[in-house]
N, C-alpha and C. Protein backbone atom coordinates (compact mmCIF):
# COMPACT_ATOMS: atom_id res chain seq x y z
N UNK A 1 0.85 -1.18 0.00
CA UNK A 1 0.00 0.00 0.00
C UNK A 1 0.89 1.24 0.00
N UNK A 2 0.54 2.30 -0.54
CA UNK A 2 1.16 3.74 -1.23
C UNK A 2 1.26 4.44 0.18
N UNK A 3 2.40 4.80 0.68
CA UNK A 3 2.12 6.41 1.96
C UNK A 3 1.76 7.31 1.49
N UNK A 4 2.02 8.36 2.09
CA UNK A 4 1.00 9.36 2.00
C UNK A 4 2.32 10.00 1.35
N UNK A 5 3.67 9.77 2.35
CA UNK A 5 4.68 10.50 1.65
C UNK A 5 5.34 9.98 0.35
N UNK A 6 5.05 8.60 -0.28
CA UNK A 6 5.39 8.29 -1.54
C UNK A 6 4.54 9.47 -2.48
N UNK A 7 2.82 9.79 -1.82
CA UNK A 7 2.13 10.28 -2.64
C UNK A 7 2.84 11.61 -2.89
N UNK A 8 3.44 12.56 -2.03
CA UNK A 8 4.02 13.97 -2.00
C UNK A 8 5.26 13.70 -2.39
N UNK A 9 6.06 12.60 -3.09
CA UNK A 9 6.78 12.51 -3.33
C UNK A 9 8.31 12.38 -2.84
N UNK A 10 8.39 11.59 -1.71
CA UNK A 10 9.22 11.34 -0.94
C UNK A 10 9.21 9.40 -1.07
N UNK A 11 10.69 9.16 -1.87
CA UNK A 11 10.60 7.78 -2.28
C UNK A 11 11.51 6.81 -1.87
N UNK A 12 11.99 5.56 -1.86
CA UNK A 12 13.13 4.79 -2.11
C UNK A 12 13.69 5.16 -3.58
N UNK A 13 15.05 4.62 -3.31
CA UNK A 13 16.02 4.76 -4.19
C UNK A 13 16.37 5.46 -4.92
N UNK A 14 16.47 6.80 -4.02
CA UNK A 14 16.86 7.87 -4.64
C UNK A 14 16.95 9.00 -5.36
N UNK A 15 15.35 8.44 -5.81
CA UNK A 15 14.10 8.90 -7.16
C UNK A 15 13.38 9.34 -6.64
N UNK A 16 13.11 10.37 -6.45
CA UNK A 16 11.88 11.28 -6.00
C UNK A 16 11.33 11.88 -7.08
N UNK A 17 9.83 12.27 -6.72
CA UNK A 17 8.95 13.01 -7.69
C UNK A 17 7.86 13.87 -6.74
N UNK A 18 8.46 14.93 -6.95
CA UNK A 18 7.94 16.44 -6.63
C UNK A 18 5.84 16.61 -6.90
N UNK A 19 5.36 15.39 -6.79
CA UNK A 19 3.88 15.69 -7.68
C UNK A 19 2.80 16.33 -7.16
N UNK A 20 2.18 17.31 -7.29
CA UNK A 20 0.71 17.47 -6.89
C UNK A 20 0.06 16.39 -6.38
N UNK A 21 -0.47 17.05 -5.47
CA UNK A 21 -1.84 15.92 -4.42
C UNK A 21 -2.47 16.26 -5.86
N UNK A 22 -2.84 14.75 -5.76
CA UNK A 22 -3.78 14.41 -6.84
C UNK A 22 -5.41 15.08 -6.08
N UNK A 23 -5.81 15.59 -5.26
CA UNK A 23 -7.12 15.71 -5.02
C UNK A 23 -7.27 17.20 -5.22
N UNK A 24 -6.13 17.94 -5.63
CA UNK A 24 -6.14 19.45 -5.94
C UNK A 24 -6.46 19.41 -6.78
N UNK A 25 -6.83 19.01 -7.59
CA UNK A 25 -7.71 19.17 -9.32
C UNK A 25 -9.50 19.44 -8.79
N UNK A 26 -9.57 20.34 -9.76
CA UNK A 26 -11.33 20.50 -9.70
C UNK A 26 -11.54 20.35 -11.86
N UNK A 27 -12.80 19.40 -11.57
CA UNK A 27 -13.29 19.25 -12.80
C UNK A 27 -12.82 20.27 -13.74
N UNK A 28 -12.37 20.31 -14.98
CA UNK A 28 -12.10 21.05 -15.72
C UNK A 28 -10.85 21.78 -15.38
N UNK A 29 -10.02 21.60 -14.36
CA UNK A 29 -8.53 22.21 -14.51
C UNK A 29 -7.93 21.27 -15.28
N UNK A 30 -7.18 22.42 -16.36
CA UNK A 30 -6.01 21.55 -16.91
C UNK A 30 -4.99 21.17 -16.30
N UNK A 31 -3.62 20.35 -16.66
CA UNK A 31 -2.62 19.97 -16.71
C UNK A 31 -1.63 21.41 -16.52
N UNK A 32 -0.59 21.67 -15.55
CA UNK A 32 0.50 22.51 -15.51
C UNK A 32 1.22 22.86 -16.23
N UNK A 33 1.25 21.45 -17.06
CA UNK A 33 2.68 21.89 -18.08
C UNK A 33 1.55 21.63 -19.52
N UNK A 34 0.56 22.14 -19.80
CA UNK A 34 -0.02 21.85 -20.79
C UNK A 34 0.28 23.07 -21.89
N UNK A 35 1.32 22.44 -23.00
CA UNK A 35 1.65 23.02 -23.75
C UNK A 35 3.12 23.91 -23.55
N UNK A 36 3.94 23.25 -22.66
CA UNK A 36 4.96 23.41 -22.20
C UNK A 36 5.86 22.46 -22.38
N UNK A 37 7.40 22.76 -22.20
CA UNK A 37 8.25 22.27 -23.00
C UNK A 37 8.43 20.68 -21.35
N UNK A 38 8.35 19.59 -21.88
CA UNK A 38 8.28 18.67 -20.86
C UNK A 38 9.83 17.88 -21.08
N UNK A 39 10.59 16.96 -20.51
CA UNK A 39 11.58 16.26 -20.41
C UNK A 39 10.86 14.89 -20.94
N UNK A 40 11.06 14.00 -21.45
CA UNK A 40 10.22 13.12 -22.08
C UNK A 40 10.84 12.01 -21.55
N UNK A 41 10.96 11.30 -20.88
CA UNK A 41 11.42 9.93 -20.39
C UNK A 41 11.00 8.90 -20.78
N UNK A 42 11.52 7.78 -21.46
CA UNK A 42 11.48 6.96 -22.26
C UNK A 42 10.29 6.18 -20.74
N UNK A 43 9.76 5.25 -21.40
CA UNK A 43 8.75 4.42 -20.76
C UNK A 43 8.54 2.81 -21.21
N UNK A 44 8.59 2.54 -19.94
CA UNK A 44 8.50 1.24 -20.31
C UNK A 44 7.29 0.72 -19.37
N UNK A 45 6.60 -0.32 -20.65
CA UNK A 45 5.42 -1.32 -19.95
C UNK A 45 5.44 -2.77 -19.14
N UNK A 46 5.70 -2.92 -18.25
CA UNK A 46 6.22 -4.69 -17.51
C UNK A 46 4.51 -4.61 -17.69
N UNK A 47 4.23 -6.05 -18.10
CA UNK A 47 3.32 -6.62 -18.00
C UNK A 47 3.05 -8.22 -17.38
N UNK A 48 2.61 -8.33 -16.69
CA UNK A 48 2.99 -10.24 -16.30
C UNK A 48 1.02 -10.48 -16.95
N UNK A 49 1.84 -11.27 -17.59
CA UNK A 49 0.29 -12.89 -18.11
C UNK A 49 1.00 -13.49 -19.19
N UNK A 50 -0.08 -14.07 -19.98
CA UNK A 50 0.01 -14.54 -20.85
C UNK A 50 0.05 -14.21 -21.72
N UNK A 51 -0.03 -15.17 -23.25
CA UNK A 51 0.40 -14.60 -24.52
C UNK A 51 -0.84 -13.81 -24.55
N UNK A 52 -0.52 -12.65 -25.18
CA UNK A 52 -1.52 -11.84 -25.50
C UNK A 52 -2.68 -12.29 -26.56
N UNK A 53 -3.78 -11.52 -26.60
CA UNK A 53 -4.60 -11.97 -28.09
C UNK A 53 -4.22 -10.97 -29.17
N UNK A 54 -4.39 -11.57 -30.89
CA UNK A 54 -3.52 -10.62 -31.57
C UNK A 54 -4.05 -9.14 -31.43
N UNK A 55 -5.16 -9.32 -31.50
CA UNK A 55 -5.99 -7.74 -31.29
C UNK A 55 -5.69 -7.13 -30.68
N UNK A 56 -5.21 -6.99 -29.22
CA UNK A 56 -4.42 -6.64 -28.52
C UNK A 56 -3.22 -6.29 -28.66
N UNK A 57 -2.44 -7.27 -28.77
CA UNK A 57 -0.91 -6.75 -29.28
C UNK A 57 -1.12 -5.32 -30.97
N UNK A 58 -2.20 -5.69 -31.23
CA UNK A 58 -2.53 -4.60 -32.60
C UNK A 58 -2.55 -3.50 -31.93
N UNK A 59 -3.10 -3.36 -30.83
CA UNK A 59 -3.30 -1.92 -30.41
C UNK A 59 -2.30 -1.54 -29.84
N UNK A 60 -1.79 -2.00 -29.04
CA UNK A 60 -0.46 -1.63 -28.51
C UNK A 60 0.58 -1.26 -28.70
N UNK A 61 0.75 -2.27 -30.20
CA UNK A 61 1.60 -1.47 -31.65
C UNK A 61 1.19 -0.43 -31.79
N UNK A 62 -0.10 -0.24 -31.92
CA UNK A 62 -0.01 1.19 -32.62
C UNK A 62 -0.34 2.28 -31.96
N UNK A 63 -0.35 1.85 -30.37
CA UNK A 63 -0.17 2.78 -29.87
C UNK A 63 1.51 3.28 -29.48
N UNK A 64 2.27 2.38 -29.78
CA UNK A 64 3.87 2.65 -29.19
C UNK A 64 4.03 3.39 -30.98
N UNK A 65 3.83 3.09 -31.90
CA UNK A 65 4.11 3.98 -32.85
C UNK A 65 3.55 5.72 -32.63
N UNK A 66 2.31 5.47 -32.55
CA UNK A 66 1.78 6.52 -32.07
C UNK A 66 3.18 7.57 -31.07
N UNK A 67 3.31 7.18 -30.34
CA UNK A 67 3.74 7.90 -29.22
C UNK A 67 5.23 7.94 -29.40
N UNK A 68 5.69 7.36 -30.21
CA UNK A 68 7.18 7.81 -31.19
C UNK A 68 7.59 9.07 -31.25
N UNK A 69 6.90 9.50 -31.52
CA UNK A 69 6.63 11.14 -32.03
C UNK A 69 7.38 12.06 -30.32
N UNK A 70 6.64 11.08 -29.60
CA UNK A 70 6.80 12.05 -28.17
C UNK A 70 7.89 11.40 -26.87
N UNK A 71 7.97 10.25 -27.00
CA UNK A 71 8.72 9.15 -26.17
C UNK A 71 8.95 8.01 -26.63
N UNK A 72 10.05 7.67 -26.49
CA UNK A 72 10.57 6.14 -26.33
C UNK A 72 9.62 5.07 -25.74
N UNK A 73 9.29 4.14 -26.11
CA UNK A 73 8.27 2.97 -25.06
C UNK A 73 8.73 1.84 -25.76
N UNK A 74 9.03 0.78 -24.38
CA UNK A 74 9.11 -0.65 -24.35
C UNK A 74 8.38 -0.94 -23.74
N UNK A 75 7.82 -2.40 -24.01
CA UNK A 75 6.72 -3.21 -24.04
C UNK A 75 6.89 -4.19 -23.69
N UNK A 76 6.94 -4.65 -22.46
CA UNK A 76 7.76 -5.54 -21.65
C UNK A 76 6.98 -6.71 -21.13
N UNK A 77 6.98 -8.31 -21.73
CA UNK A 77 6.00 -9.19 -21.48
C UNK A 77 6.39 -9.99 -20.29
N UNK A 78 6.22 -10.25 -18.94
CA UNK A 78 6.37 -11.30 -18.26
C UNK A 78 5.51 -12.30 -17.87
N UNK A 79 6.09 -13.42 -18.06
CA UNK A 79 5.43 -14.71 -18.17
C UNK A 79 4.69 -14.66 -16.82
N UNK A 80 3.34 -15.11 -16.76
CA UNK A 80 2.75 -15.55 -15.58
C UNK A 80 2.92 -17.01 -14.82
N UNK A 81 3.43 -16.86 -13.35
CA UNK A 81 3.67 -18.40 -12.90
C UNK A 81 5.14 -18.72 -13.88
N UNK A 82 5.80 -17.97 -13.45
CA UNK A 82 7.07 -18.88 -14.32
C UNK A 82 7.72 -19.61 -13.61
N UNK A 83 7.36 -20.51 -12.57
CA UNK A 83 7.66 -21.70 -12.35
C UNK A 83 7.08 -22.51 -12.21
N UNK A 84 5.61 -22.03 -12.55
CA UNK A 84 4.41 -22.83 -12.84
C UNK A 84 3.98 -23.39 -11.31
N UNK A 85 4.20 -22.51 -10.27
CA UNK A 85 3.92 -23.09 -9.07
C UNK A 85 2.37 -23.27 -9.13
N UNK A 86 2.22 -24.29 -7.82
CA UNK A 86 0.67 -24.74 -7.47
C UNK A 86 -0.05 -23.74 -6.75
N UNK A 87 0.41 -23.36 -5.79
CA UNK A 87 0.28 -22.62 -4.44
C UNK A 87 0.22 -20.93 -5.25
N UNK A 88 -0.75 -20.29 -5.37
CA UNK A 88 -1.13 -18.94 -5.62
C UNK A 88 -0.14 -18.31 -4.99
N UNK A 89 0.06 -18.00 -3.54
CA UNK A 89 1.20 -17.54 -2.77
C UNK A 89 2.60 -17.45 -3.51
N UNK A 90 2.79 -18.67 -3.88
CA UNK A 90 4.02 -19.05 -4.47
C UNK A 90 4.06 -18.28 -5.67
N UNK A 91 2.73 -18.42 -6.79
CA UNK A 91 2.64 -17.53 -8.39
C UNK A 91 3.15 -16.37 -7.97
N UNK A 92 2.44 -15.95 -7.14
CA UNK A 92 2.45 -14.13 -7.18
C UNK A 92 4.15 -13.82 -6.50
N UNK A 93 4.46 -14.90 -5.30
CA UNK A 93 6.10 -14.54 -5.34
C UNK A 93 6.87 -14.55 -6.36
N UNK A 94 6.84 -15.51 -7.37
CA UNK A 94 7.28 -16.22 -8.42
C UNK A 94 7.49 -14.45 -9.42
N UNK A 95 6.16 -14.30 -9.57
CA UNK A 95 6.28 -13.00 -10.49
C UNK A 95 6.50 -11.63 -9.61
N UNK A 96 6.40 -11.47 -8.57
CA UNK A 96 7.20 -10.43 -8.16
C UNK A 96 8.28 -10.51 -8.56
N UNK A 97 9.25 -11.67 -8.35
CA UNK A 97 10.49 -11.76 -8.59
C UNK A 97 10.75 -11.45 -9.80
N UNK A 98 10.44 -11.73 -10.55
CA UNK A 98 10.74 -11.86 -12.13
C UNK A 98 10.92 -10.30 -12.57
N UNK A 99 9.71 -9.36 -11.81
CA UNK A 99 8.90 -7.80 -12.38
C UNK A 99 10.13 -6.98 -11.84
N UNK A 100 10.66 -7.26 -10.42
CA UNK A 100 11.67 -6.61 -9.99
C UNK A 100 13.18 -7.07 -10.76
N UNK A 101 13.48 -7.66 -10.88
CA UNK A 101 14.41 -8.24 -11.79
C UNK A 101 14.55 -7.34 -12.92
N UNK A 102 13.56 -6.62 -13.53
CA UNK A 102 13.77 -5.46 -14.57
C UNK A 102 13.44 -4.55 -14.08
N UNK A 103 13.05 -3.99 -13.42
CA UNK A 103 13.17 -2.79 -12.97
C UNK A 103 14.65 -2.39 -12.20
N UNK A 104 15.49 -1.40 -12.70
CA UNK A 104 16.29 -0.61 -12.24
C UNK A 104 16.18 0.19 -11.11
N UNK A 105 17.34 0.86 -10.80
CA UNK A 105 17.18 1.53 -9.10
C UNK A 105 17.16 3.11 -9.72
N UNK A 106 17.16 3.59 -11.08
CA UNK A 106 16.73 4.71 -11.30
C UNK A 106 15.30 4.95 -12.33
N UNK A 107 14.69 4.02 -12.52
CA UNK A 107 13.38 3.87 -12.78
C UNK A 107 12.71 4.39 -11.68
N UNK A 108 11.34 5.16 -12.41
CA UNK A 108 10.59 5.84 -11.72
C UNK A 108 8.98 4.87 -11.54
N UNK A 109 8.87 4.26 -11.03
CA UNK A 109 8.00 3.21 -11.05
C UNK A 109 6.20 3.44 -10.88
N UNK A 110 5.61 3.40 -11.31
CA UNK A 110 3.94 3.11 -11.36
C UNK A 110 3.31 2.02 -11.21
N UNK A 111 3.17 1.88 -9.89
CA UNK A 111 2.26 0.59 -10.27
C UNK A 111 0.68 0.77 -10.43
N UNK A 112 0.01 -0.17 -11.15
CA UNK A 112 -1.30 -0.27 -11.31
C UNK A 112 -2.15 -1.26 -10.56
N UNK A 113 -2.89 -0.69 -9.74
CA UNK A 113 -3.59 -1.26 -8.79
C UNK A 113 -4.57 -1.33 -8.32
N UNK A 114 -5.82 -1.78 -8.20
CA UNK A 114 -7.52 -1.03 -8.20
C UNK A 114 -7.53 -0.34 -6.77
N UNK A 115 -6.37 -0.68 -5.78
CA UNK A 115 -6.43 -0.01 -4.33
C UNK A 115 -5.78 1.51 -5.16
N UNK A 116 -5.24 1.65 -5.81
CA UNK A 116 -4.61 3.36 -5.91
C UNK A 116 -4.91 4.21 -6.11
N UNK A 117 -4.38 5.16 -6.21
CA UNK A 117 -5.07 6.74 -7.11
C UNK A 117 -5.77 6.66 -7.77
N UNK A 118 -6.68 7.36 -7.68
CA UNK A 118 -7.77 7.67 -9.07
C UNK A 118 -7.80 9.03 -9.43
N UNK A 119 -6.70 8.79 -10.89
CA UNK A 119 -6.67 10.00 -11.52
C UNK A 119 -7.06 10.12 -13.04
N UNK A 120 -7.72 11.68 -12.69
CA UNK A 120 -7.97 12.12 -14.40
C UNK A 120 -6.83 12.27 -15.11
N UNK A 121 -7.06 12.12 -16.84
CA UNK A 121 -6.05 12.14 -18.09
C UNK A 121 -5.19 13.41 -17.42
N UNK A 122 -5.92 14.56 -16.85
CA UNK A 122 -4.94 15.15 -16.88
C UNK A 122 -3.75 15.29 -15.68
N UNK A 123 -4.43 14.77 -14.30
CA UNK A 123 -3.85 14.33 -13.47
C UNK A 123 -2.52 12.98 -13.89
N UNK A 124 -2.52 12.59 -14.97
CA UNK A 124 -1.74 11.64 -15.35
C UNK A 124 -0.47 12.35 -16.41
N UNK A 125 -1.20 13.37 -16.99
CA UNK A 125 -0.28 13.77 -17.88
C UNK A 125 0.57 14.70 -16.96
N UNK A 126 0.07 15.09 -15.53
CA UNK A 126 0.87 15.74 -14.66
C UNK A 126 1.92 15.08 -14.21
N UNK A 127 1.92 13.96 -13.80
CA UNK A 127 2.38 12.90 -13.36
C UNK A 127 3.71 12.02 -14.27
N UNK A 128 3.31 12.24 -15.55
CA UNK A 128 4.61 12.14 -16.53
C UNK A 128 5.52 13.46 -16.56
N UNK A 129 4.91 14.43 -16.21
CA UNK A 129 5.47 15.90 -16.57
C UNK A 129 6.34 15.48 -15.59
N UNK A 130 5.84 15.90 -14.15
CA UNK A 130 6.61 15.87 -13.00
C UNK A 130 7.61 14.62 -12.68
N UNK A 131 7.32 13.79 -13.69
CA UNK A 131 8.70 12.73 -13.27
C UNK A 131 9.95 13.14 -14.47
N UNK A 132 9.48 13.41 -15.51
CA UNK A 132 10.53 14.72 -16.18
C UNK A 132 11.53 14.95 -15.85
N UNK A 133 10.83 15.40 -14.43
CA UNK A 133 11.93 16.72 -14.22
C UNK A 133 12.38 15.90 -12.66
N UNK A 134 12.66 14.42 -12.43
CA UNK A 134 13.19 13.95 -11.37
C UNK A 134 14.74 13.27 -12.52
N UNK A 135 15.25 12.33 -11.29
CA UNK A 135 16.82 12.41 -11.63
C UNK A 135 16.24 10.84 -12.58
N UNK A 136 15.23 10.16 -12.90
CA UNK A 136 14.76 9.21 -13.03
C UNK A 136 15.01 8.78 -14.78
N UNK A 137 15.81 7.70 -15.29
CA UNK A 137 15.97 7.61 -16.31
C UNK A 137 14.81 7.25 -17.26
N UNK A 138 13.64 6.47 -16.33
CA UNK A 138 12.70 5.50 -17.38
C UNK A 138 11.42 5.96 -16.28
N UNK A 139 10.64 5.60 -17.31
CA UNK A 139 9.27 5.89 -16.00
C UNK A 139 8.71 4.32 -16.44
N UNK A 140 8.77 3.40 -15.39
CA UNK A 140 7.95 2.20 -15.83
C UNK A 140 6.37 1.75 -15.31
N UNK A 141 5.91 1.56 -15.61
CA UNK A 141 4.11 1.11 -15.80
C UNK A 141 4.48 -0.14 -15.04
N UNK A 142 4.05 -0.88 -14.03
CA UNK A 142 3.64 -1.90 -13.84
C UNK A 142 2.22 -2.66 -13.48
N UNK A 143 1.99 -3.52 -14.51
CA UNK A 143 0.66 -4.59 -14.54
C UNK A 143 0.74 -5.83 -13.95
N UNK A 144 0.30 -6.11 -13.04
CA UNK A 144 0.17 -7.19 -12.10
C UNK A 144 -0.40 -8.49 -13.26
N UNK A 145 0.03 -9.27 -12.91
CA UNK A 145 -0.90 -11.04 -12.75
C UNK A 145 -2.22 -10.85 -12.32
N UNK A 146 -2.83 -12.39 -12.60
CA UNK A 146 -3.69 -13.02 -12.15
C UNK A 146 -4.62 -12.54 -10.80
N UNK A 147 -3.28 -12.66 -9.81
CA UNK A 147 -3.50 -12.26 -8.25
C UNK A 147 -2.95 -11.13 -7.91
N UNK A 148 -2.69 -9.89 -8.76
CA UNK A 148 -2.05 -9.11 -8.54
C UNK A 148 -0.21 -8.55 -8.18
N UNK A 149 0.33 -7.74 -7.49
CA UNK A 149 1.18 -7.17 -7.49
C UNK A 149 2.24 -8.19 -5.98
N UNK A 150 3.12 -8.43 -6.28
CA UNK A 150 3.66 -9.22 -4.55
C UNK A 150 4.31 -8.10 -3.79
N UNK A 151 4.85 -8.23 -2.80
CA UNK A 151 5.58 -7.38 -1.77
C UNK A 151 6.38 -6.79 -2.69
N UNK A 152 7.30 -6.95 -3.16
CA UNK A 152 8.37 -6.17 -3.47
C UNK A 152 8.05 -5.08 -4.37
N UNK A 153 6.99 -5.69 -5.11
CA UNK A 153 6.51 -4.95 -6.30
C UNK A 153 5.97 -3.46 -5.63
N UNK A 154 5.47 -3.34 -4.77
CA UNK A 154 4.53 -2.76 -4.08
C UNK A 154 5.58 -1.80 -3.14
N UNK A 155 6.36 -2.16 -2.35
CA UNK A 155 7.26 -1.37 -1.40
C UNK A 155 8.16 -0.72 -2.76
N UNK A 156 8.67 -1.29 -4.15
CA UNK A 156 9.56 -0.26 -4.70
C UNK A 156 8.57 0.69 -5.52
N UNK A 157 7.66 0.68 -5.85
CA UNK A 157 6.54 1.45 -6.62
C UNK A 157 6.76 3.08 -5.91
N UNK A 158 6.91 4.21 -7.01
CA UNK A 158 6.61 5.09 -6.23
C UNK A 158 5.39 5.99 -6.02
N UNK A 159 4.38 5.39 -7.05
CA UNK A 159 3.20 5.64 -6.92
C UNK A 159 2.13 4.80 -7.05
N UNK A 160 0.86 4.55 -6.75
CA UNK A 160 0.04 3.63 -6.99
C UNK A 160 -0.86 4.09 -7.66
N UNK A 161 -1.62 3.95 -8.78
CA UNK A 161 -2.71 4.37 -9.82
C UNK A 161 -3.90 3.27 -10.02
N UNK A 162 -4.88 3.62 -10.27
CA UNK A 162 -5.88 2.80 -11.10
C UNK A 162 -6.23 3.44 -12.30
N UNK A 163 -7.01 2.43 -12.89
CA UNK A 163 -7.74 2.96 -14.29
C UNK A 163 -8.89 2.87 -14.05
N UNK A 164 -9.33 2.18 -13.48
CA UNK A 164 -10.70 1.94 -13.49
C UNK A 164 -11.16 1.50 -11.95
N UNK A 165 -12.53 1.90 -11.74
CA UNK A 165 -12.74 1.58 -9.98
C UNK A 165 -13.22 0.39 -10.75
N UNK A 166 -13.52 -0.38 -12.03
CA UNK A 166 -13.90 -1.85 -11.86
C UNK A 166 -12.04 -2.32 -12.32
N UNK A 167 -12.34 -3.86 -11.83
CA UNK A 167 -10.67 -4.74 -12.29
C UNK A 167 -10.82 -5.20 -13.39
N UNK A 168 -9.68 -4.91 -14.15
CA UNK A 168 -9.66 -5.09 -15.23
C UNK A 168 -8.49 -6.26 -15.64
N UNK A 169 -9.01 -7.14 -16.58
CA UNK A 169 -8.14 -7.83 -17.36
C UNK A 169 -6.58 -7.36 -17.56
N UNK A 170 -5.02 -7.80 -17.52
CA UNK A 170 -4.19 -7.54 -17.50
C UNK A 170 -4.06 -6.97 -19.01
N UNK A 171 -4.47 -7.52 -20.05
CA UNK A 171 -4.89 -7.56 -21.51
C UNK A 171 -5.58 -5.96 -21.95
N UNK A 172 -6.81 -5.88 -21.00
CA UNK A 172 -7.10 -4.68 -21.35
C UNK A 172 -6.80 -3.44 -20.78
N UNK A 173 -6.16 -3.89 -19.06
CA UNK A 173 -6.11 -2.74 -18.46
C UNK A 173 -4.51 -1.81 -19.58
N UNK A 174 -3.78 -2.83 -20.54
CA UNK A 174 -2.79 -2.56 -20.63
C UNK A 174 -3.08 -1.31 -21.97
N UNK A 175 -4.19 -2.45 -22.40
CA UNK A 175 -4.68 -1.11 -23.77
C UNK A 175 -5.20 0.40 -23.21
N UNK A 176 -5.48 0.17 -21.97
CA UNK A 176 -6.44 1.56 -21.88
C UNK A 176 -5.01 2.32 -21.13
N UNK A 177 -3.93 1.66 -20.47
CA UNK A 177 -2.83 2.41 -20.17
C UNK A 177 -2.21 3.03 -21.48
N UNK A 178 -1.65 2.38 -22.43
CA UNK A 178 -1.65 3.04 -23.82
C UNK A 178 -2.45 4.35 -24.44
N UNK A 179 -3.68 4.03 -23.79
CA UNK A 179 -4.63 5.19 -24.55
C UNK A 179 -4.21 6.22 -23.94
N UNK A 180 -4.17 6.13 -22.60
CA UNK A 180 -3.82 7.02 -21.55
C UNK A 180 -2.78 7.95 -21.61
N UNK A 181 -1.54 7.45 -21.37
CA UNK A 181 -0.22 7.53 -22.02
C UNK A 181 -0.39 8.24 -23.21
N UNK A 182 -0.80 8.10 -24.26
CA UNK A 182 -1.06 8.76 -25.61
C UNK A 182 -1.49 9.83 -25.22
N UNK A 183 -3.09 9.66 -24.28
CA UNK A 183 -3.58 11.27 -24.39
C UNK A 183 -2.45 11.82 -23.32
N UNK A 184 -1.88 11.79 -22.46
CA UNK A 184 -1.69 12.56 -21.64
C UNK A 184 -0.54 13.19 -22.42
N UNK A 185 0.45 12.74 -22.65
CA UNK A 185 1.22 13.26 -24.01
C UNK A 185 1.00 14.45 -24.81
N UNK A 186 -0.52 13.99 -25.49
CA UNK A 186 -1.62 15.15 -26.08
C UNK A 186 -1.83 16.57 -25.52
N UNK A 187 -1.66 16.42 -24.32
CA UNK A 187 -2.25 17.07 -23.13
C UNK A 187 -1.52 17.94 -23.02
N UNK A 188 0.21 17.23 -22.69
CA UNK A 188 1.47 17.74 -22.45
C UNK A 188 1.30 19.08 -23.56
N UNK A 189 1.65 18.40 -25.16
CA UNK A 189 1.81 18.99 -26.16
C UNK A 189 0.78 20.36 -26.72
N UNK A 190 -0.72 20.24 -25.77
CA UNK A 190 -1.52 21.29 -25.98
C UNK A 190 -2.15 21.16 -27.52
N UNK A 191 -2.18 19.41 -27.43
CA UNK A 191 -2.87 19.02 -29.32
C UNK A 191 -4.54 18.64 -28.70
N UNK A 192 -5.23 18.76 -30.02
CA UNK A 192 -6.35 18.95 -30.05
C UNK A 192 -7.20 17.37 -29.28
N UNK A 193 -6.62 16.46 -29.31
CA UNK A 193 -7.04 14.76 -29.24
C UNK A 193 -7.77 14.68 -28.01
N UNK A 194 -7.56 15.24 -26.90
CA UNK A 194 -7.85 15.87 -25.58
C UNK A 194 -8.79 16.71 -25.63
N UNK A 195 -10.18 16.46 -25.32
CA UNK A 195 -10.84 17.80 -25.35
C UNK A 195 -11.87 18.03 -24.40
């Protein structure tokens, strides 16, 4: 679970991010840096499941083309149960391990979680802005398994987010992070896609 001071931006490993309380937004405020010159940090997606369906991987392509234009993004698949344990306990250790294993100690980390933040596009596009401008090389997305996120995953995260107050499929929550990501970008740039 997220502190209060991960939320104000006080983190492990060295990486801090300066962000707005997400509850200072009132309907219809924009984004800070909307239409301002932003630091663009390459991004990467950890995902743990399975093989994707092609439709899926279609969108995802074209959303990482899409977003060419504005950032770097990798698309990062981890196997679910990769030791194929019995014991649920065991899966979700199994893939913690694996999720931390790529993540770096200057990655700026997100995890996705239906316990986290609930923020608007533009509260998100704040949230890329403001990691910008931390000492943070990559900003990475993380998508839980089956059973969700394990300990480790969770204590190095420096923020916690949702997409949706319903749970979503690892499959789709990943497309609507893409969409997201895209608009907030939009947002950044002060383009019309956002309205």
């Amino acid at each position: 679970m997220m502190t209060m001071a991960t939320a104000m931006g006080i983190s492990a490993c060295g990486v801090s991010l300066q962000w707005t309380n997400p509850n200072s937004y009132s309907s219809g405020k924009g984004c800070k840096y909307a239409g301002q010159s932003v630091r663009a940090l390459p991004i990467r997606t950890l995902t743990v499941g399975k093989k994707r369906l092609p439709g899926v991987q279609l969108l995802v392509d074209e959303y990482i083309a899409k977003l060419k234009s504005y950032c770097h993004v990798d698309d990062v698949q981890i196997r679910s149960n990769p030791k194929n344990a019995r014991n649920v306990m065991a899966q979700v250790h199994d893939e913690d391990i694996a999720v931390i294993n790529v993540i770096t100690s200057n990655d700026w980390v997100v995890m996705l979680d239906e316990r986290g933040l609930d923020l608007s596009s533009e509260q998100l596009a704040e949230l890329l802005g403001d990691a910008g401008n931390t000492a943070a090389s990559r900003l990475s997305f993380c998508i839980g398994g089956p059973y969700g996120h394990g300990q480790r995953v969770r204590k190095r995260a420096n923020v916690s987010i949702k997409l949706s107050s319903m749970v979503l499929n690892h499959q789709i929550a990943l497309v609507v992070l893409m969409e997201q990501i895209y608009r907030s970008w939009t947002i950044l740039k002060g383009q019309k896609y956002h309205h």
